[in-house]
Protein backbone atom coordinates (compact mmCIF):
# COMPACT_ATOMS: atom_id res chain seq x y z
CA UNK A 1 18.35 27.12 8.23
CA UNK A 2 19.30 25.28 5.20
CA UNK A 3 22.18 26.21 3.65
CA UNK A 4 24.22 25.65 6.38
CA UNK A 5 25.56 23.32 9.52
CA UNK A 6 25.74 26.04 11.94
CA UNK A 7 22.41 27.35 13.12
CA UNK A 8 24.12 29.43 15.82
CA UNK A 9 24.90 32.18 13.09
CA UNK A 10 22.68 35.41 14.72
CA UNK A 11 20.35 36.70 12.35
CA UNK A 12 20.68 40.18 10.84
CA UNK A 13 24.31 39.95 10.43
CA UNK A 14 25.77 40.95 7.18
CA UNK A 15 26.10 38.15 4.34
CA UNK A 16 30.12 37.79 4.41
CA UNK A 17 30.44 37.53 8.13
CA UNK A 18 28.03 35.13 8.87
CA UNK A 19 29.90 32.80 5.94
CA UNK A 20 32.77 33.74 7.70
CA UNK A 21 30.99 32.14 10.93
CA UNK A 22 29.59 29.47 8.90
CA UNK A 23 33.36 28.60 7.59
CA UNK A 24 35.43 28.73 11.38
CA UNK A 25 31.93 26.47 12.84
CA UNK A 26 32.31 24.10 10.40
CA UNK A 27 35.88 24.14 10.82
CA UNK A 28 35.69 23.64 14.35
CA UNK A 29 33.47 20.75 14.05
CA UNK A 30 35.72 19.44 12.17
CA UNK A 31 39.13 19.86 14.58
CA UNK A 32 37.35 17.68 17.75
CA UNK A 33 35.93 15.55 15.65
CA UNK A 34 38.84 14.31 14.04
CA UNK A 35 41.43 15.47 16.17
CA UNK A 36 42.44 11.76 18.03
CA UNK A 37 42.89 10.50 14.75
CA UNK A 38 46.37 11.36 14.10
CA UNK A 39 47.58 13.34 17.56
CA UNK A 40 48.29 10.27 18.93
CA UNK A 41 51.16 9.74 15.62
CA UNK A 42 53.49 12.82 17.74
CA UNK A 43 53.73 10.47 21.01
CA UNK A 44 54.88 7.63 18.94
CA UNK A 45 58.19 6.86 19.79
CA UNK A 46 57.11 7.85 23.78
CA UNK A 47 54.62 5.03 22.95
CA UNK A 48 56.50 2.57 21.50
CA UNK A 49 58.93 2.41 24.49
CA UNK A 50 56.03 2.18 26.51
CA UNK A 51 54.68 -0.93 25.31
CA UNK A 52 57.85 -2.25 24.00
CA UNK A 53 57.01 -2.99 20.72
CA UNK A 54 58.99 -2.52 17.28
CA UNK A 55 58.08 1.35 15.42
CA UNK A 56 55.78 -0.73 12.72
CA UNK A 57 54.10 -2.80 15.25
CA UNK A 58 53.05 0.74 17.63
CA UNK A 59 52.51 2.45 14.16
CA UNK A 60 50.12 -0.16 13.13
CA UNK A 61 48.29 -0.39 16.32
CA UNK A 62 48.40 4.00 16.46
CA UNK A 63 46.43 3.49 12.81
CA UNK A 64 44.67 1.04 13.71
CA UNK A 65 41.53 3.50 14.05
CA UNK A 66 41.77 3.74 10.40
CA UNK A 67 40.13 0.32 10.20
CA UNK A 68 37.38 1.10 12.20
CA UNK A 69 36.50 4.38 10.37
CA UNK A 70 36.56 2.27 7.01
CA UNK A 71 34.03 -0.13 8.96
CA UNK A 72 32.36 3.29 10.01
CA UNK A 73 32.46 4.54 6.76
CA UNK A 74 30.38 1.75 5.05
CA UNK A 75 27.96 1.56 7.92
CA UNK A 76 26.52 5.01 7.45
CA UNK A 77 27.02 4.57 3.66
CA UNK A 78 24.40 1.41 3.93
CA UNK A 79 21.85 3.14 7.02
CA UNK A 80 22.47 6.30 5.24
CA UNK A 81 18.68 7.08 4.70
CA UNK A 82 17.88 5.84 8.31
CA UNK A 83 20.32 7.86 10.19
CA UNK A 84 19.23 11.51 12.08
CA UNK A 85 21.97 13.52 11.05
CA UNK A 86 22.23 15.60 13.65
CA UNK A 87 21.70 12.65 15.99
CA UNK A 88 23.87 10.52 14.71
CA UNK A 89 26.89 13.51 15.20
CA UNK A 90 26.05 14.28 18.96
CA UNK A 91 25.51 10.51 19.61
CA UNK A 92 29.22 9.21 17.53
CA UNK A 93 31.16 12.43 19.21
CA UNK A 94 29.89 11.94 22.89
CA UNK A 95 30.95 7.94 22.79
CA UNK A 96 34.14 8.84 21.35
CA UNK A 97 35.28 10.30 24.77
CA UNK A 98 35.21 6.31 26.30
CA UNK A 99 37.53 4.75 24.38
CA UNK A 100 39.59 7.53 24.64
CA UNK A 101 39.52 7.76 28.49
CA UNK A 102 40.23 3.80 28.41
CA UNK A 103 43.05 4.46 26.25
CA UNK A 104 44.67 6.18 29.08
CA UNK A 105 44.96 2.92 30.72
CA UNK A 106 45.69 0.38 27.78
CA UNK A 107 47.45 -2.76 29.70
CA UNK A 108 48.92 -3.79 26.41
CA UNK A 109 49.11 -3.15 22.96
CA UNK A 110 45.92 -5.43 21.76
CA UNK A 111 43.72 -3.37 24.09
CA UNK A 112 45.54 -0.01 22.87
CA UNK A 113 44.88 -1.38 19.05
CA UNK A 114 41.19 -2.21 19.97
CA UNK A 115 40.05 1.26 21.74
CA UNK A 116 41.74 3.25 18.54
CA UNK A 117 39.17 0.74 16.24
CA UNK A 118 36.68 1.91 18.62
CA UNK A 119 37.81 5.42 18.40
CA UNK A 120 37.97 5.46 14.27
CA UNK A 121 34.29 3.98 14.71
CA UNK A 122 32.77 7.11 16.35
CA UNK A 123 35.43 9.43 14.51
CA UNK A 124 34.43 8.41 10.75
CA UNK A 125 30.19 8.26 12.00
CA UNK A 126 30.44 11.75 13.23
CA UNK A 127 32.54 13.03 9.68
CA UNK A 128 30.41 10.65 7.28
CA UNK A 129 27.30 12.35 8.28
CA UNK A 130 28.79 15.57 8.73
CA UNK A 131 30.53 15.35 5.31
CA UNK A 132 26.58 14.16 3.64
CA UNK A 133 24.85 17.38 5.48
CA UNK A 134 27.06 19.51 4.40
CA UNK A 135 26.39 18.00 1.00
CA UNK A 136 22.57 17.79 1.61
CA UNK A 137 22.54 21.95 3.07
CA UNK A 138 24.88 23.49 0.53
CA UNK A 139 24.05 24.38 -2.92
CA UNK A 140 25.93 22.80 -5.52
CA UNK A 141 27.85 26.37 -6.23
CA UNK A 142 28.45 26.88 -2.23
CA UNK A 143 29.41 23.16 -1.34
CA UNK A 144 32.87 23.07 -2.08
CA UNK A 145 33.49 25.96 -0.26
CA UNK A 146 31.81 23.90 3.10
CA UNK A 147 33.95 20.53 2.18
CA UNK A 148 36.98 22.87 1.99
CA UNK A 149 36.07 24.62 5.44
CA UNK A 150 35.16 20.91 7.14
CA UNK A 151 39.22 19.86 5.50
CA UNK A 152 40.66 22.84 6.81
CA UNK A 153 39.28 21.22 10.54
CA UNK A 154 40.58 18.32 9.71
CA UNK A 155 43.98 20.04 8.84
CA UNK A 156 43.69 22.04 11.86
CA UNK A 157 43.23 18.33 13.98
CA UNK A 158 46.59 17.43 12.48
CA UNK A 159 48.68 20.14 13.62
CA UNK A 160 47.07 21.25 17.65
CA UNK A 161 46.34 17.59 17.61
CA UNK A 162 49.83 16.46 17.65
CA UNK A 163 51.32 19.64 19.03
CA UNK A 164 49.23 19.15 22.14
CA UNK A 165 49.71 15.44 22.46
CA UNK A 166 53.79 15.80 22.27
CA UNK A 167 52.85 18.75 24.82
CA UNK A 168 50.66 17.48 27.57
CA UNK A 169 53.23 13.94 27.48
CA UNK A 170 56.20 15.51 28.04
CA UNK A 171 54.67 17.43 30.99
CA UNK A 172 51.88 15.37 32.19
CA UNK A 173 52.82 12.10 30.90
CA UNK A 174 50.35 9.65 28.60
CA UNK A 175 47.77 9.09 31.00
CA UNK A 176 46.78 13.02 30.88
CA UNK A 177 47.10 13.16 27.87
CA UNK A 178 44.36 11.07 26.67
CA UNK A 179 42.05 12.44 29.06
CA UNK A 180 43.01 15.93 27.75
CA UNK A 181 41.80 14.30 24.71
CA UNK A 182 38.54 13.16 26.50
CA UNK A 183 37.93 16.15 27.19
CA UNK A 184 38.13 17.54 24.02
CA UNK A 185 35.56 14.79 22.43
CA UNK A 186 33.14 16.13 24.83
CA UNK A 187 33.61 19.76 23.81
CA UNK A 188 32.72 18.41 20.14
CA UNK A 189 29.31 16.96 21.23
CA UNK A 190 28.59 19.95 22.87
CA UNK A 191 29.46 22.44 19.94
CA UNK A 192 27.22 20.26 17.78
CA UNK A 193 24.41 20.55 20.05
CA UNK A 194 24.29 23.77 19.92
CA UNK A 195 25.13 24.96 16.41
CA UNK A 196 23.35 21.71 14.58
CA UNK A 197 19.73 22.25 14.21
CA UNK A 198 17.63 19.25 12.60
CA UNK A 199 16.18 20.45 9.63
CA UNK A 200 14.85 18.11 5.88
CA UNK A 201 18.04 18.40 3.80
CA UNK A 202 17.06 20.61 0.72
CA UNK A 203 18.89 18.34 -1.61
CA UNK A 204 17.63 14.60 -0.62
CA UNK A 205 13.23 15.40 0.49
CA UNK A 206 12.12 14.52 -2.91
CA UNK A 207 13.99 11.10 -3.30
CA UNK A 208 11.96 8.12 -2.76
CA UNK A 209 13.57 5.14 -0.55
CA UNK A 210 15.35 2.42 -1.82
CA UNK A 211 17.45 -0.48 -0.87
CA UNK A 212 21.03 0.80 0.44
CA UNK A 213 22.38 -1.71 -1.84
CA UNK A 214 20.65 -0.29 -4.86
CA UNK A 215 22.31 3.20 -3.80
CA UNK A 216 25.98 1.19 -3.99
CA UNK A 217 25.58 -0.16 -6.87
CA UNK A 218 24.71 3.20 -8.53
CA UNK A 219 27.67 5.21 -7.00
CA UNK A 220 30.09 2.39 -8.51
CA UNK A 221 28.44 2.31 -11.95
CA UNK A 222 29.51 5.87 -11.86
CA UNK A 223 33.06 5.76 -13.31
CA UNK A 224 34.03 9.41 -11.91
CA UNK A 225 33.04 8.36 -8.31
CA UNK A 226 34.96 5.00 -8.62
CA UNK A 227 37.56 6.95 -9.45
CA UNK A 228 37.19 9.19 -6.58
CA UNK A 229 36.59 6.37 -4.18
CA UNK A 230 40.09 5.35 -5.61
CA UNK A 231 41.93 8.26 -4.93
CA UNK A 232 40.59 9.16 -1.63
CA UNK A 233 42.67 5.33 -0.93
CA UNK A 234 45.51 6.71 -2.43
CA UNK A 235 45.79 9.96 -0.71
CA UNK A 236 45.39 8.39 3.07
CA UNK A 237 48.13 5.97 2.08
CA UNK A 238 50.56 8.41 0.94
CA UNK A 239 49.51 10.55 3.82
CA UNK A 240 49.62 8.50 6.86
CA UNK A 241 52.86 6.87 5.43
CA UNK A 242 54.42 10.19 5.38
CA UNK A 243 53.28 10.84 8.91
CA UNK A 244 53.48 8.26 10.82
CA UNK A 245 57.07 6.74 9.90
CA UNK A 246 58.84 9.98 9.88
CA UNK A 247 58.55 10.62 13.26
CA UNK A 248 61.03 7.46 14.17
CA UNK A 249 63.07 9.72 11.57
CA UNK A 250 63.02 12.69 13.28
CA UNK A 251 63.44 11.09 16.82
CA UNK A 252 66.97 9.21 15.62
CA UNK A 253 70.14 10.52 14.29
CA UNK A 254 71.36 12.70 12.42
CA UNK A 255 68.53 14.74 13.07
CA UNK A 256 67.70 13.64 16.63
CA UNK A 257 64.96 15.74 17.61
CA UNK A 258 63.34 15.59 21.33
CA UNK A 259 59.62 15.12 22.28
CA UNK A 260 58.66 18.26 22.72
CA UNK A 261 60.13 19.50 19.78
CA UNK A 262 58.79 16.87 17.79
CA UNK A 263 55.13 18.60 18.65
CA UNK A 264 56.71 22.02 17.59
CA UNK A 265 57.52 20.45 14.45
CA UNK A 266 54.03 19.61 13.35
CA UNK A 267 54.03 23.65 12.80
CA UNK A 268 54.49 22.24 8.97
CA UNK A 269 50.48 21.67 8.69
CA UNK A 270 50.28 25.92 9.49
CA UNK A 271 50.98 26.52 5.40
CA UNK A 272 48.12 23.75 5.01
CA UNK A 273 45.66 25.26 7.36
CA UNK A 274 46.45 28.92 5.16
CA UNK A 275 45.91 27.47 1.77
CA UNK A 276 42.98 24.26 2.03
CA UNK A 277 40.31 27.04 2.42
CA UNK A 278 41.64 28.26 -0.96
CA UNK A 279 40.98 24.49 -2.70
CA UNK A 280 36.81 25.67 -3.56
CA UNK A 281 37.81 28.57 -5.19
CA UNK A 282 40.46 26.74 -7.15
CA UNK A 283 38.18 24.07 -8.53
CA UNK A 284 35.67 26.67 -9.33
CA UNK A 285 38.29 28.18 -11.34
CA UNK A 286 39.97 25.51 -12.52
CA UNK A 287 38.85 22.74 -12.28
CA UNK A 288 38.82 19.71 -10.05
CA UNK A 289 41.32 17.71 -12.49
CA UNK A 290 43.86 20.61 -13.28
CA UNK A 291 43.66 21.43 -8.97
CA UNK A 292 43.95 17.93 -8.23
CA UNK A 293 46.72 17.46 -10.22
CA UNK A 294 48.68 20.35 -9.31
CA UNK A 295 48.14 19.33 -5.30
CA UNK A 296 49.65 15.83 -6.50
CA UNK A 297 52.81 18.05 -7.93
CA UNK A 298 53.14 20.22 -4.90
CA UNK A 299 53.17 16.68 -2.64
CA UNK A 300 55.65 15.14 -4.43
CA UNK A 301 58.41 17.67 -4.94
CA UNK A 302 58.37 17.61 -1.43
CA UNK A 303 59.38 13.65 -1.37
CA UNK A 304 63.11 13.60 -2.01
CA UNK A 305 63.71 16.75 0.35
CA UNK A 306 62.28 13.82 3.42
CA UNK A 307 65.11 11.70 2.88
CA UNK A 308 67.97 14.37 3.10
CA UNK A 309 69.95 14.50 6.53
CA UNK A 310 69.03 17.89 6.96
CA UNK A 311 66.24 19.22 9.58
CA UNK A 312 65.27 22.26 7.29
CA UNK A 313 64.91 19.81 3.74
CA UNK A 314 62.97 17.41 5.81
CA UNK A 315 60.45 20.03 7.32
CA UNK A 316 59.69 21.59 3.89
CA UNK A 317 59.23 18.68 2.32
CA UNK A 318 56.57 18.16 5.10
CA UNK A 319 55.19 21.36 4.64
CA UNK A 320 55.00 20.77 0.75
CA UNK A 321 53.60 17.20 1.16
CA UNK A 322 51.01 18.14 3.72
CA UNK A 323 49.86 21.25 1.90
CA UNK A 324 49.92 18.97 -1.58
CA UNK A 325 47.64 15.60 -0.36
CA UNK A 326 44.65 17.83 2.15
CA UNK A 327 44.56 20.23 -0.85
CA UNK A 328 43.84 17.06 -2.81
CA UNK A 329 41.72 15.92 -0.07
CA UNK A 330 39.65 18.73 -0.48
CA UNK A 331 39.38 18.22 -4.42
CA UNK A 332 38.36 14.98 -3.74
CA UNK A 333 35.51 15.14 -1.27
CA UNK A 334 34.01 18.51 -2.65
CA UNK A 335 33.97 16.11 -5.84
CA UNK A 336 31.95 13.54 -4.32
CA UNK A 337 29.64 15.54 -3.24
CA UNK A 338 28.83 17.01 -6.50
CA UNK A 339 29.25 13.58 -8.45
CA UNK A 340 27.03 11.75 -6.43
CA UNK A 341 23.13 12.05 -8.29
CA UNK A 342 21.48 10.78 -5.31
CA UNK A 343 22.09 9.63 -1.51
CA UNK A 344 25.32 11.75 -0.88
CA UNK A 345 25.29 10.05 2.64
CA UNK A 346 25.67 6.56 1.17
CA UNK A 347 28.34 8.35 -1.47
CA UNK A 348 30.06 10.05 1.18
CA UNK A 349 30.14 7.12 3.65
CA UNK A 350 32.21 5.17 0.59
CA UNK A 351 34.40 7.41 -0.45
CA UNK A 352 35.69 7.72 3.40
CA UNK A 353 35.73 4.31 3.71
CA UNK A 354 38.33 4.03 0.80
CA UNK A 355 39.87 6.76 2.52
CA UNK A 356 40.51 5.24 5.88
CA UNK A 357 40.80 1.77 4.64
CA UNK A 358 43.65 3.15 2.22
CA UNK A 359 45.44 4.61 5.63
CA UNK A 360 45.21 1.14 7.34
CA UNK A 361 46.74 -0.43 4.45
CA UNK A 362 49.83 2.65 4.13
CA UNK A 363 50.52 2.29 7.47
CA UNK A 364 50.22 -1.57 7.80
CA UNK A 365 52.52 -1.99 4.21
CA UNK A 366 54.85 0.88 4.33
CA UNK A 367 55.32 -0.39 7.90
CA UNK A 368 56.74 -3.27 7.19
CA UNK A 369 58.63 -1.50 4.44
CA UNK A 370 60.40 0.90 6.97
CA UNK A 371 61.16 -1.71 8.90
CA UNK A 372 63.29 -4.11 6.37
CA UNK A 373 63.93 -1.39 3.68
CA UNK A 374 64.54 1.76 5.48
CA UNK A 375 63.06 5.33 5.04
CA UNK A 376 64.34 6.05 1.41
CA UNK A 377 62.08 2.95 0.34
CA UNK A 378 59.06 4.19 2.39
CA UNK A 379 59.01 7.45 0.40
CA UNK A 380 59.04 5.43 -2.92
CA UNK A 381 56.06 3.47 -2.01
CA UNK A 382 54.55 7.06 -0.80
CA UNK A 383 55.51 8.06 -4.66
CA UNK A 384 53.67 5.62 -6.92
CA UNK A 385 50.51 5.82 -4.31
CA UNK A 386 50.56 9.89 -5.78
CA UNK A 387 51.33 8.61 -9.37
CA UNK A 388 48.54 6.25 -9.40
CA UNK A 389 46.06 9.09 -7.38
CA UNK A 390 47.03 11.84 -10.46
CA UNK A 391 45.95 8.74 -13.22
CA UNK A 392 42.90 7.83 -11.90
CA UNK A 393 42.13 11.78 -11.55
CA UNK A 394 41.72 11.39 -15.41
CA UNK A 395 38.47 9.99 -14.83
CA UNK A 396 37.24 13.28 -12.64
CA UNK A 397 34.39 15.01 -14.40
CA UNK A 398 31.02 15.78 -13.61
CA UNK A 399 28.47 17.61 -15.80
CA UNK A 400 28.81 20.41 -13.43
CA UNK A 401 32.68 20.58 -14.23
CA UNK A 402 34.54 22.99 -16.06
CA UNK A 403 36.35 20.27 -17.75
CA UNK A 404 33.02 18.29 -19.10
């Protein structure tokens, strides 16, 4: 099958419910592949006691997979060509369940900070070469739809992610809980065997080979994907600096939330998971600029409602800034995609390693900025990251665009 990741779909069944299968597969996919990434953000503070280390420090080491999916993220962009996708996914989502496991018994924070490079190493291989098949098996007119189905995973990750970390702690304590998460890894390599056939991408048979490095240098000639590369930077900053440091918020007083209820609170990425699957649709109605933009204007009216002492201002501005940056997300890698004229591997692997590498450097900066400046100051920094996503987002247009 070609115009899809998901071979499992039975034949003979009608055209809207086997995109509907298509859609919750690729979804899926999506959730355990990603899902370690940022579940491990709700146990935070339980973490930070354990090791004994200062909220930036435990927030930098939490993130510290972010660094190895950037690392990820240009490795596939340069082997690109070389790389089996389906391969390459079963292989990246079946090693992710060591590091994971060893997580479980971390003597100290180095090791901890090392297995979640590991972990971002596996995570970003299995979604760089998920993100170029999708690109490679959709038509142009059907692949934002698939991007916005493979963010909606992702968005799903977020939310049962963290609401079953903060779950399985407080009962079970950390130790199950990462091999709750081992398990989970394992159930990913599994689906993918099983709905991933290997097939010659329709979009990529007729190329000819070339030097990775030639393929670079193309992508950043291109002023819209530089662009994009840019913003995909600016979103993971803004994002995992909203994320990560609020939780030490929510945890202290005035609002003084407990563990368990910190993973109920994560129920803010529910209004995400509702309206990412809409983001397709909205670009091919409007746009990628105008829907970028208006994601960047949802996020930020939800940035001065985080720094009220109230529990209800906080968790709608979470709601609102979640909703506003994956909605963006989903803009942005549907856009890649479509800009890229050639090897969307190498243009996907990129663009996520912008991505990632811009989350290292959010939670590594606004870290330090929680730390000496407080909260308030944290949420400025998340500000101009948003102002400078919706000016580069100028520079979005593709001959296939509405806007062009």
């Amino acid at each position: 099958m070609t115009e899809a990741p998901a071979d499992a779909v039975p034949s003979g069944m009608p055209r809207s419910g086997a995109a509907l299968l298509r859609f919750v597969i690729i979804a899926v996919t999506a959730f355990l592949t990603l899902v370690d990434l940022f579940a491990t953000q709700a146990i935070l503070p339980e973490l930070t006691h354990h090791y004994g280390v200062s909220p930036a420090a435990m927030g930098t080491a939490v993130n510290a997979s972010t660094l190895g999916m950037a690392i990820a993220g240009l490795s596939v962009a340069y082997f690109s060509n070389a790389i089996d996708r389906r391969l390459g996914i079963l292989l990246s989502l079946a090693l992710l369940a060591i590091p994971t496991a060893l997580l479980a018994h971390a003597p100290d924070l180095w090791t901890f900070t090392a297995l979640r490079v590991v972990q971002g190493l596996c995570m970003a291989a299995a979604f760089t070469l998920t993100l170029a098949y999708l690109g490679e098996h959709y038509s142009a007119a059907d692949s934002a739809t698939a991007f916005a189905a493979y963010i909606t995973g992702n968005v799903a990750s977020n939310l049962i992610g963290r609401f079953l970390a903060a779950g399985v702690t407080d009962h079970f304590g950390l130790v199950s809980n990462f091999y709750f998460f081992t398990a989970l890894n394992l159930l990913g390599a599994v689906l993918v065997f099983f709905t991933v056939e290997k097939t010659t991408p329709m979009k990529v048979m007729h190329e000819t080979p070339r030097s990775p490095f030639a393929a670079w240098i193309e992508h950043l000639k291109n002023p819209a994907l530089r662009a994009s590369f840019a913003i995909g930077f600016c979103i993971l900053f803004a994002f995992i600096g909203t994320f990560t440091y609020v939780n030490f918020v929510l945890v202290e007083p005035p609002l003084g939330v407990g563990m368990m209820t910190l993973g109920l609170i994560y129920f803010v990425f529910v209004p995400s998971i509702l309206t990412t699957p809409l983001a397709g649709h909205a670009v091919k109605r409007f746009g990628t600029r105008a829907t970028f933009w208006a994601s960047l204007v949802v996020a930020g009216v939800g940035l001065p409602l985080l720094i009220l002492p109230n529990l209800i201002a906080v968790l709608v501005g979470m709601v609102l800034v979640g909703v506003g940056t994956f909605f963006a997300q989903a803009c942005a890698t549907g856009f890649v995609g479509s800009a890229a004229t050639s090897d969307r591997g190498s243009a996907s692997g990129l663009y996520l390693a912008s991505y990632f590498f811009g989350g290292l450097i959010g939670s590594a900066v606004l870290g330090v900025v929680f730390d000496m400046f407080g909260w308030t100051a944290c949420v400025i920094g998340i500000g101009l990251s948003l102002i400078v996503a919706g000016l580069l987002a100028i520079s979005l247009r593709t001959p296939l665009s509405p806007e062009a």
